[in-house]
Protein backbone atom coordinates (compact mmCIF):
# COMPACT_ATOMS: atom_id res chain seq x y z
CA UNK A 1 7.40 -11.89 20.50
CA UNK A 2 8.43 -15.25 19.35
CA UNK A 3 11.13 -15.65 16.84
CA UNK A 4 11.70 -18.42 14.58
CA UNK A 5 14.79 -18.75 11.63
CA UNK A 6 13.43 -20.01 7.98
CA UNK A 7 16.30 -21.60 6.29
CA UNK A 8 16.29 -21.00 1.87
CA UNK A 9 18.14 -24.04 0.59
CA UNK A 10 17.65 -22.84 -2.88
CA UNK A 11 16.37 -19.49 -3.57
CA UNK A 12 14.85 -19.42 -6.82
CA UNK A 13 12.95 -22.73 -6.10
CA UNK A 14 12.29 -22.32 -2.36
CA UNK A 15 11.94 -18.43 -1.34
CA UNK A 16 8.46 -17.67 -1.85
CA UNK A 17 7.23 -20.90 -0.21
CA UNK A 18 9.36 -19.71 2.61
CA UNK A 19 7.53 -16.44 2.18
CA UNK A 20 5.01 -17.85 2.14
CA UNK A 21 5.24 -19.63 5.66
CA UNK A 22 6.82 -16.28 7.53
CA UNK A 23 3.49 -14.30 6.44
CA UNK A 24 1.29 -16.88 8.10
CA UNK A 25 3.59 -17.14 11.35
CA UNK A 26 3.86 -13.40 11.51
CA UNK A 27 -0.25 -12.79 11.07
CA UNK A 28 -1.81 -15.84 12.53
CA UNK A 29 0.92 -17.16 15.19
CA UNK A 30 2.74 -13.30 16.10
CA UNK A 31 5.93 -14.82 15.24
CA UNK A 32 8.81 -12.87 14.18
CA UNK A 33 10.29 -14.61 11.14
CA UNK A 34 14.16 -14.30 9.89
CA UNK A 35 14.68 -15.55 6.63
CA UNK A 36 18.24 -16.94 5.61
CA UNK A 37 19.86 -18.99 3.48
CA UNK A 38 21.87 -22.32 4.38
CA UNK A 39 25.17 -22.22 6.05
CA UNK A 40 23.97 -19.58 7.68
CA UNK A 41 21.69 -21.58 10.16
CA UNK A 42 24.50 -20.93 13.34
CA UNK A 43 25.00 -17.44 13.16
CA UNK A 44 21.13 -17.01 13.27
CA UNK A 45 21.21 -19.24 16.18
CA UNK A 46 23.65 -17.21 17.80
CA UNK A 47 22.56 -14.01 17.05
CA UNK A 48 18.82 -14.37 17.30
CA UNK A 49 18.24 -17.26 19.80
CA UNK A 50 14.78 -18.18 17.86
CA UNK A 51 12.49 -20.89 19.67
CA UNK A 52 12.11 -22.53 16.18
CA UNK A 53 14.54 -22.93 12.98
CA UNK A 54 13.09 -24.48 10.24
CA UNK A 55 14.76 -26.79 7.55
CA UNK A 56 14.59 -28.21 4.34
CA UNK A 57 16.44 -30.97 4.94
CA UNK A 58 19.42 -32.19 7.17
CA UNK A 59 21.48 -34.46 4.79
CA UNK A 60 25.02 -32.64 5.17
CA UNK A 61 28.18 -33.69 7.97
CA UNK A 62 28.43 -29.69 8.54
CA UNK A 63 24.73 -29.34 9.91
CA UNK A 64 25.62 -31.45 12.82
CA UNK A 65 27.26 -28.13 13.99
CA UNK A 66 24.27 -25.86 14.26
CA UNK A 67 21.79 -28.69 15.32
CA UNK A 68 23.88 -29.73 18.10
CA UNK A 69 23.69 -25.77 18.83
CA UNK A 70 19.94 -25.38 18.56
CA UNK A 71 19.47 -28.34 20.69
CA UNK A 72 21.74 -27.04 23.55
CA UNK A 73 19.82 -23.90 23.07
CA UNK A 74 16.36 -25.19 23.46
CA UNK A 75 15.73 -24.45 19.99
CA UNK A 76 12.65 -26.19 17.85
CA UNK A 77 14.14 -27.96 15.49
CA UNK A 78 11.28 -28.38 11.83
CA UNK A 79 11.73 -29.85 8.88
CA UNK A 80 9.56 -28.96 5.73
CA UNK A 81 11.18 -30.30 2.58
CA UNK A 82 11.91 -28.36 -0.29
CA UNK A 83 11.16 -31.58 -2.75
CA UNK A 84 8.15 -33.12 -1.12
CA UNK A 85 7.23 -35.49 -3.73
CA UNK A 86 10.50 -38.12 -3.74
CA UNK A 87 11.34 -40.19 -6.32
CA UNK A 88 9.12 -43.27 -4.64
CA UNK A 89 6.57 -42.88 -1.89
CA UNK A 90 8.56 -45.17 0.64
CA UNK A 91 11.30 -43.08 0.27
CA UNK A 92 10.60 -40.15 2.14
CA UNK A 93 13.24 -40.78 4.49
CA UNK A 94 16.18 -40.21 2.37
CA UNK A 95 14.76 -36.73 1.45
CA UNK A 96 14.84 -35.66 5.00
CA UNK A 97 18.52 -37.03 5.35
CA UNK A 98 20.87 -38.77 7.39
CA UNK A 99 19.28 -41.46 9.19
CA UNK A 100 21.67 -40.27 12.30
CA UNK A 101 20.47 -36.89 12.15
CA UNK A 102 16.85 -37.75 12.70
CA UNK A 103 16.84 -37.78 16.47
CA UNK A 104 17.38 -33.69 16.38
CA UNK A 105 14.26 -33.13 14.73
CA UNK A 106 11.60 -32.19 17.00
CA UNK A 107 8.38 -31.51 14.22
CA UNK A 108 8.10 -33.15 10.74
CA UNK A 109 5.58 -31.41 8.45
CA UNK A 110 5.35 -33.72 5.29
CA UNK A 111 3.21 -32.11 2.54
CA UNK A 112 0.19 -34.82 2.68
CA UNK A 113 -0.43 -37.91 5.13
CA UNK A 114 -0.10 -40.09 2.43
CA UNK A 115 3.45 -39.58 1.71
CA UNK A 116 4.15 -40.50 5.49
CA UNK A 117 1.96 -43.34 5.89
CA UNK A 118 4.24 -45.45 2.56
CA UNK A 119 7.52 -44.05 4.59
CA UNK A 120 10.05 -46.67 5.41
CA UNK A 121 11.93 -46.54 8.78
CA UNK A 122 9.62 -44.30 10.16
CA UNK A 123 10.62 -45.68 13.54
CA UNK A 124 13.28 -43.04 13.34
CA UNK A 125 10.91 -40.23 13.57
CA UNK A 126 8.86 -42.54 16.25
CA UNK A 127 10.02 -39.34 19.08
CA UNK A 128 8.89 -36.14 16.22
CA UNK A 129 5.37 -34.69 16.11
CA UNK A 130 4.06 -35.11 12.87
CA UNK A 131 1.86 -32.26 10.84
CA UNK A 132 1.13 -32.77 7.57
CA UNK A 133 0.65 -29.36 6.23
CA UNK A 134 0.51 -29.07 2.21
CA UNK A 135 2.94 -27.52 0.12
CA UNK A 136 4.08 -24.53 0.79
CA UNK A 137 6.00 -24.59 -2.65
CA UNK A 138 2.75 -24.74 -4.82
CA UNK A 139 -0.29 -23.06 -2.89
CA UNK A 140 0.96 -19.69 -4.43
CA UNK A 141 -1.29 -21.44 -7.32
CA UNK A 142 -4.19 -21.56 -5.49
CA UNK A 143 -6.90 -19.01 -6.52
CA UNK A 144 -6.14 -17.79 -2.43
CA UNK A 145 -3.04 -16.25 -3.57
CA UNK A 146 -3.90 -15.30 -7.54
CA UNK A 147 -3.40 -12.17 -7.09
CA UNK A 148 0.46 -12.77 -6.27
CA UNK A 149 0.85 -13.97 -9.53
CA UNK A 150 1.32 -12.79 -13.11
CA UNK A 151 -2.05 -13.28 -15.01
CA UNK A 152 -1.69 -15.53 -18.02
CA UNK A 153 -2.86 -12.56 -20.17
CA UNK A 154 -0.38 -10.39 -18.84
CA UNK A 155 2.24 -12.72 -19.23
CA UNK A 156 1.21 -13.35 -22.87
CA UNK A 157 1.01 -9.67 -23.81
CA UNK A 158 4.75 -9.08 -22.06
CA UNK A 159 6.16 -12.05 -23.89
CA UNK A 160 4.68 -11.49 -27.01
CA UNK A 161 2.87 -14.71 -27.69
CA UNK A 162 -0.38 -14.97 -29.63
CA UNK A 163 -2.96 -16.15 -27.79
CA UNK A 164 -4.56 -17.46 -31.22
CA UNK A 165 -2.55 -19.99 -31.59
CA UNK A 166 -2.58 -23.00 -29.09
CA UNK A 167 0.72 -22.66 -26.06
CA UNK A 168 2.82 -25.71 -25.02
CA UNK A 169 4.50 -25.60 -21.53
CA UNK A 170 7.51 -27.36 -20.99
CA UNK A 171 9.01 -27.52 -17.46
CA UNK A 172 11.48 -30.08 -16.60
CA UNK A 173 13.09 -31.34 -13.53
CA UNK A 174 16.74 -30.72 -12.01
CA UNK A 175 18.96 -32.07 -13.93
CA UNK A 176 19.85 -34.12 -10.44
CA UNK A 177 16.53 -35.30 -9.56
CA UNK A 178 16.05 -39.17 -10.57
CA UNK A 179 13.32 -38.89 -12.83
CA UNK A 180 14.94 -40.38 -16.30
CA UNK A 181 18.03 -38.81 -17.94
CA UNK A 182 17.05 -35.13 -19.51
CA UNK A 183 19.58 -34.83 -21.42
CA UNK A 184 19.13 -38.04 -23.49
CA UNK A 185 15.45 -36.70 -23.40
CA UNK A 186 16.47 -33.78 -25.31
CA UNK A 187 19.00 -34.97 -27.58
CA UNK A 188 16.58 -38.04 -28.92
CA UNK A 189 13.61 -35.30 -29.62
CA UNK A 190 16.62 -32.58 -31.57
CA UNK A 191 17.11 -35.45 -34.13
CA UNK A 192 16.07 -34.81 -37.61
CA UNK A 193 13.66 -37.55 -37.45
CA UNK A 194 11.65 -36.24 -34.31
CA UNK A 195 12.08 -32.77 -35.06
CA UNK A 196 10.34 -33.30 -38.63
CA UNK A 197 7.80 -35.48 -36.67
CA UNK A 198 7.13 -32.12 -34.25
CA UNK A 199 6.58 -29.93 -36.94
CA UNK A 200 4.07 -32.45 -38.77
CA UNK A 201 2.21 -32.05 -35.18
């Protein structure tokens, strides 16, 4: 059986996508996943000697280590970012990392065609197969996988909330992603003014 090392950058965002990805490699492709988490990638190497690691990004000096490994190993090197969306379309790039690092990766699997099509120096990736694949991330929300997830009645009933009265979600963004200063966000909208104007909504 085929093996192939699935590298968590950041578990509470990334792990079920990752999941997610060893279940279909397991059932469809009879590939034995490992699951780690990063800094971890050369031990797996070592220790497992997969035919495929995948990554979530290679942005980070240390990770020349372990990719020079896998390459003198034979070993597939993927790359399926965590963040798929960046900041700007033609930016793609700089989510996959170091523009010197680009020549180990051997398969690129971007979450739509778009996004790759508005990518800038995509000359770098000229030598990589290409797949876009979807997001991994957010088909747990597909009605496929519903049953993996909480019901919204369920979770209402566990947290309490009447369902009578209307429910506003707020999710932000890491605090590091470049998508407008949160903090100021938050501050401006704990004023007196704006909270008076919230409760008059």
């Amino acid at each position: 059986m085929k093996k192939a090392v699935l590298v968590v950058d950041h578990k509470d965002r990334d792990l079920r996508g990752i999941i997610l990805i060893a279940f279909w490699l397991n059932r469809k492709y009879n590939v034995f996943p490992y699951i780690t988490q990063t800094k971890n990638e050369i031990s797996c190497l070592i220790k497992y000697k997969p035919e495929l690691i995948l990554l979530q990004h290679v942005r980070h000096e240390h990770q020349q280590e372990f990719l020079d490994y896998a390459k003198h190993q034979k070993t597939y090197i993927a790359v399926n970012l965590a963040e798929g969306f960046p900041d700007h379309l033609d930016n793609i790039l700089y989510y996959i990392g170091r523009d010197e690092y680009m020549r180990y990766i051997d398969v690129f699997l971007p979450w739509g065609e778009r996004l790759w099509e508005l990518a800038k120096k995509k000359e770098l990736l000229e030598h990589a197969s290409i797949q876009p694949i979807g997001s991994p991330r957010f088909d747990y929300h597909t009605s496929r996988y519903s049953e993996l997830a909480t019901p919204q009645k369920t979770f209402f009933e566990n947290s309490g909330i009447d369902t009578a009265k209307p429910t506003l979600l707020w999710t932000t963004n890491f605090k590091h992603c470049p998508f407008g200063d949160m903090e100021e966000f938050i501050k401006k909208y704990r004023s007196e003014e704006h909270t008076s104007e919230l409760q008059s909504h």
